[in-house]
N, C-alpha and C. Protein backbone atom coordinates (compact mmCIF):
# COMPACT_ATOMS: atom_id res chain seq x y z
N UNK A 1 -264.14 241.62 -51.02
CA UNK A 1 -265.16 240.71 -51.53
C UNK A 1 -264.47 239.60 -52.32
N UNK A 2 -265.04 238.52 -52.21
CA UNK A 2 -264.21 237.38 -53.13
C UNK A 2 -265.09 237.00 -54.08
N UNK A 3 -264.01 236.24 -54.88
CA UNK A 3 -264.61 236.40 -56.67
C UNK A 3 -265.86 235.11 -56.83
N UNK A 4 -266.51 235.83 -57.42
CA UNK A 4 -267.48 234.57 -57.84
C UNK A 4 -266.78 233.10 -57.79
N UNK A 5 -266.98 232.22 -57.33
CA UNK A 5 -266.10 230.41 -57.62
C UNK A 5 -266.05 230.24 -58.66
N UNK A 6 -266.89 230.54 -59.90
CA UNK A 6 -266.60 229.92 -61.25
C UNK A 6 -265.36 230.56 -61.58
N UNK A 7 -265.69 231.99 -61.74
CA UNK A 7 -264.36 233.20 -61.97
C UNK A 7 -262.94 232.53 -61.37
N UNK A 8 -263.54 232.51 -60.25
CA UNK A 8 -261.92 232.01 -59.45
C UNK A 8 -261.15 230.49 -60.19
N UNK A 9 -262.12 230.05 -60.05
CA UNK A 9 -261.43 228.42 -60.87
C UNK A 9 -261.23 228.52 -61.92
N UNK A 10 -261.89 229.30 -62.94
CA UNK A 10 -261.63 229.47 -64.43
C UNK A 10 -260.27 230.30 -64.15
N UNK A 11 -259.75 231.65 -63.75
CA UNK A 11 -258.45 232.43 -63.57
C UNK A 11 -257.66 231.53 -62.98
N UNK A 12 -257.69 230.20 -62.19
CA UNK A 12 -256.41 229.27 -61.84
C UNK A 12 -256.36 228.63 -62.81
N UNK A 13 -257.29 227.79 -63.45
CA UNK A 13 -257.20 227.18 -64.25
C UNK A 13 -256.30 227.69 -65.90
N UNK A 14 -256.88 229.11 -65.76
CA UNK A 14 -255.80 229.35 -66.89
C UNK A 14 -254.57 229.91 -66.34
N UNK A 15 -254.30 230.17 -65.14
CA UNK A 15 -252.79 230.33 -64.74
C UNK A 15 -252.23 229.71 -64.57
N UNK A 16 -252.32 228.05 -64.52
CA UNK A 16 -251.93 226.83 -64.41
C UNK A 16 -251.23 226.43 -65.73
N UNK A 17 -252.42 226.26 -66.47
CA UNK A 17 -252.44 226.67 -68.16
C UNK A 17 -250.86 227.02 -68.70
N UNK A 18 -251.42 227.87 -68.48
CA UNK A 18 -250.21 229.14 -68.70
C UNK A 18 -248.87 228.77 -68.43
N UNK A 19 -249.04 228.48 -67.14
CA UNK A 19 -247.40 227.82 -66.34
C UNK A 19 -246.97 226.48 -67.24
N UNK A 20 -247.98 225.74 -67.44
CA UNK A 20 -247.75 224.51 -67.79
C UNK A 20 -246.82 224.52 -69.62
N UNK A 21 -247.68 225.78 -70.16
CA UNK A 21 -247.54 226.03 -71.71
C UNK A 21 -245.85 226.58 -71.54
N UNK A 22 -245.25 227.46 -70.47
CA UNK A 22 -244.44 227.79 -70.30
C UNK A 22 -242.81 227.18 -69.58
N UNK A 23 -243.15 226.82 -68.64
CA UNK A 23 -242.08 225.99 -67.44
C UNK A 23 -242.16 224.51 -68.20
N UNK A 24 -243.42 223.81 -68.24
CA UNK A 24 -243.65 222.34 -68.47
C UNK A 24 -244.53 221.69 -66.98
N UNK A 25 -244.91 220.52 -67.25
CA UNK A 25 -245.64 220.23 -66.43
C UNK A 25 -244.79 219.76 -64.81
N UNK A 26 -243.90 219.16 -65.04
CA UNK A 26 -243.32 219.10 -63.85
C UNK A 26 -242.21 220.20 -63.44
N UNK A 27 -242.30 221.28 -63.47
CA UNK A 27 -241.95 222.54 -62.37
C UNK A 27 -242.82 222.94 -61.43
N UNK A 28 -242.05 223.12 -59.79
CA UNK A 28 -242.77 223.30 -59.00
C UNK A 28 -244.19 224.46 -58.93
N UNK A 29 -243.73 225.62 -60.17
CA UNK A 29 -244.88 226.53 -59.85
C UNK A 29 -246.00 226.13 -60.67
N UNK A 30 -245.94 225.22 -61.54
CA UNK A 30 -247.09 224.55 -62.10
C UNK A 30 -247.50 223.85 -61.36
N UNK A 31 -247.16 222.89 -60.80
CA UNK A 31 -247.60 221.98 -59.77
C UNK A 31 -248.55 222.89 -58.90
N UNK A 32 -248.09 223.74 -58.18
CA UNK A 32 -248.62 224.69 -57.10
C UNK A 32 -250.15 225.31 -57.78
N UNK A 33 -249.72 225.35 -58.95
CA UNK A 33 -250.78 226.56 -59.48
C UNK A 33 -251.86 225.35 -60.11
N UNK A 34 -251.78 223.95 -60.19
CA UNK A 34 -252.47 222.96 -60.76
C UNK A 34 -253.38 222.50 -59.33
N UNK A 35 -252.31 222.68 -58.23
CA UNK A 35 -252.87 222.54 -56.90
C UNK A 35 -253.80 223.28 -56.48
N UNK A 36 -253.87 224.80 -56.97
CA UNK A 36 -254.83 225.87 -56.33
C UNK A 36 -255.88 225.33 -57.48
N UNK A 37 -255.92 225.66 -58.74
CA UNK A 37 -256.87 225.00 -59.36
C UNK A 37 -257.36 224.33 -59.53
N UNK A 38 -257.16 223.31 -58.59
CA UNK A 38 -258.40 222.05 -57.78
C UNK A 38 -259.28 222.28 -57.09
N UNK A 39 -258.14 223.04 -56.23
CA UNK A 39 -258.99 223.69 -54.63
C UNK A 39 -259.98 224.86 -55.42
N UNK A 40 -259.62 225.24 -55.78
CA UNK A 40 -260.93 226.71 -56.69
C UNK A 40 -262.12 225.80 -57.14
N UNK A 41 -261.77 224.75 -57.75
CA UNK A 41 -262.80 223.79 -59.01
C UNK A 41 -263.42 223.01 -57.84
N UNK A 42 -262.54 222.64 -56.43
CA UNK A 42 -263.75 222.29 -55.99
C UNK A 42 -264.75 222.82 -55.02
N UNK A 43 -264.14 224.11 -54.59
CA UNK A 43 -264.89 224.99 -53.68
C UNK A 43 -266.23 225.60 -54.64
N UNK A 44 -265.73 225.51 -56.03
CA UNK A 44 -267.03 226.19 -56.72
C UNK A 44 -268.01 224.76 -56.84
N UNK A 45 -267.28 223.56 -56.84
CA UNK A 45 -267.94 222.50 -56.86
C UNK A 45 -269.41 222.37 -55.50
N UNK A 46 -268.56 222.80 -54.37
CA UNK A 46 -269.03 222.43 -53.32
C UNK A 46 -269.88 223.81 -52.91
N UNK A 47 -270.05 224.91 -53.82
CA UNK A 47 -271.04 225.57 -53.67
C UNK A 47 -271.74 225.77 -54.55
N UNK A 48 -271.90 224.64 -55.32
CA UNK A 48 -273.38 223.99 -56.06
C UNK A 48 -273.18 223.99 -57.92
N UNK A 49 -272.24 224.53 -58.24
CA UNK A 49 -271.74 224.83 -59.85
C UNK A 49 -271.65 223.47 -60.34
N UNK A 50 -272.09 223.64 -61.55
CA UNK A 50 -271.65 221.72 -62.26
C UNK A 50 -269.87 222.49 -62.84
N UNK A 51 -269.77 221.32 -63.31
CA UNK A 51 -268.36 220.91 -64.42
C UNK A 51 -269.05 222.38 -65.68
N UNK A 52 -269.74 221.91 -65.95
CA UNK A 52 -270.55 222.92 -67.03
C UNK A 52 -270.18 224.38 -67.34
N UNK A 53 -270.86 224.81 -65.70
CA UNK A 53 -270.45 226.00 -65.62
C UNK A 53 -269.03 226.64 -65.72
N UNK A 54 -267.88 225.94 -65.43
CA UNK A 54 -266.79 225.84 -65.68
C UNK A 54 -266.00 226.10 -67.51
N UNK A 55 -266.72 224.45 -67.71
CA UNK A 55 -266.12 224.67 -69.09
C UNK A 55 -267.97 224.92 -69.98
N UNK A 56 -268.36 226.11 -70.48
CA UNK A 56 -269.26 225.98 -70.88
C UNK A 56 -269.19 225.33 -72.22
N UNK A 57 -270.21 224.72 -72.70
CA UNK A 57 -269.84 224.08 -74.45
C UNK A 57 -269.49 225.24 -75.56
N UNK A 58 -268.42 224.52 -76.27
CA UNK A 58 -268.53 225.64 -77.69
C UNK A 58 -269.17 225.72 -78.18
N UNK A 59 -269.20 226.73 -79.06
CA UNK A 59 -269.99 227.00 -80.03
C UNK A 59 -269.15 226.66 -81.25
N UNK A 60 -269.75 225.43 -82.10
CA UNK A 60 -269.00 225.12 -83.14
C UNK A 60 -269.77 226.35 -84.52
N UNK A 61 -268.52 226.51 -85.47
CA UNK A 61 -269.30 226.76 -86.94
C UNK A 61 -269.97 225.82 -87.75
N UNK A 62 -270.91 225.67 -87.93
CA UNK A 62 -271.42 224.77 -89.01
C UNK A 62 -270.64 224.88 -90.44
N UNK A 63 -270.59 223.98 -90.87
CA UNK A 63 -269.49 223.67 -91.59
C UNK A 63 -269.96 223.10 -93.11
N UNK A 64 -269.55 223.63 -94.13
CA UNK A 64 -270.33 222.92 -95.21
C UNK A 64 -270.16 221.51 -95.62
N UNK A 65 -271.09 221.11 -96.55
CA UNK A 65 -270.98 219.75 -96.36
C UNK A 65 -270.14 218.85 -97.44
N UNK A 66 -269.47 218.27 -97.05
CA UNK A 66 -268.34 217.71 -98.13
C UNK A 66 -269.08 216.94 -98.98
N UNK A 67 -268.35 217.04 -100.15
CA UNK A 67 -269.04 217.07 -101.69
C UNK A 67 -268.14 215.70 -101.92
């Protein structure tokens, strides 16, 4: 069975992440893994998901108010 599209693009997206935080942005397995995490972001694209669903909004703390 294959993974939900959001699931899938969110897990490239942070293995990309990951590579990028590690190797740097120009090594080939970042590149590769920046490449699949397009193709994931847009196959979930193209079966109907916004951007949204992807990155959902934070939840900020409310914050007290400067004095």
């Amino acid at each position: 069975m294959t993974p939900h599209p959001i699931r899938a693009a969110r897990a490239a997206q942070h293995r990309a992440a990951r590579a990028a935080a590690r190797v740097g942005t120009h090594h080939p397995l970042t590149r590769l893994l920046l490449a699949a995490a397009a193709v994931a972001a847009a196959a979930a694209w193209e079966a109907g998901h916004r951007v949204a669903d992807l990155h959902p909004p934070r939840r900020h703390h409310k914050r007290a108010p400067r004095v």
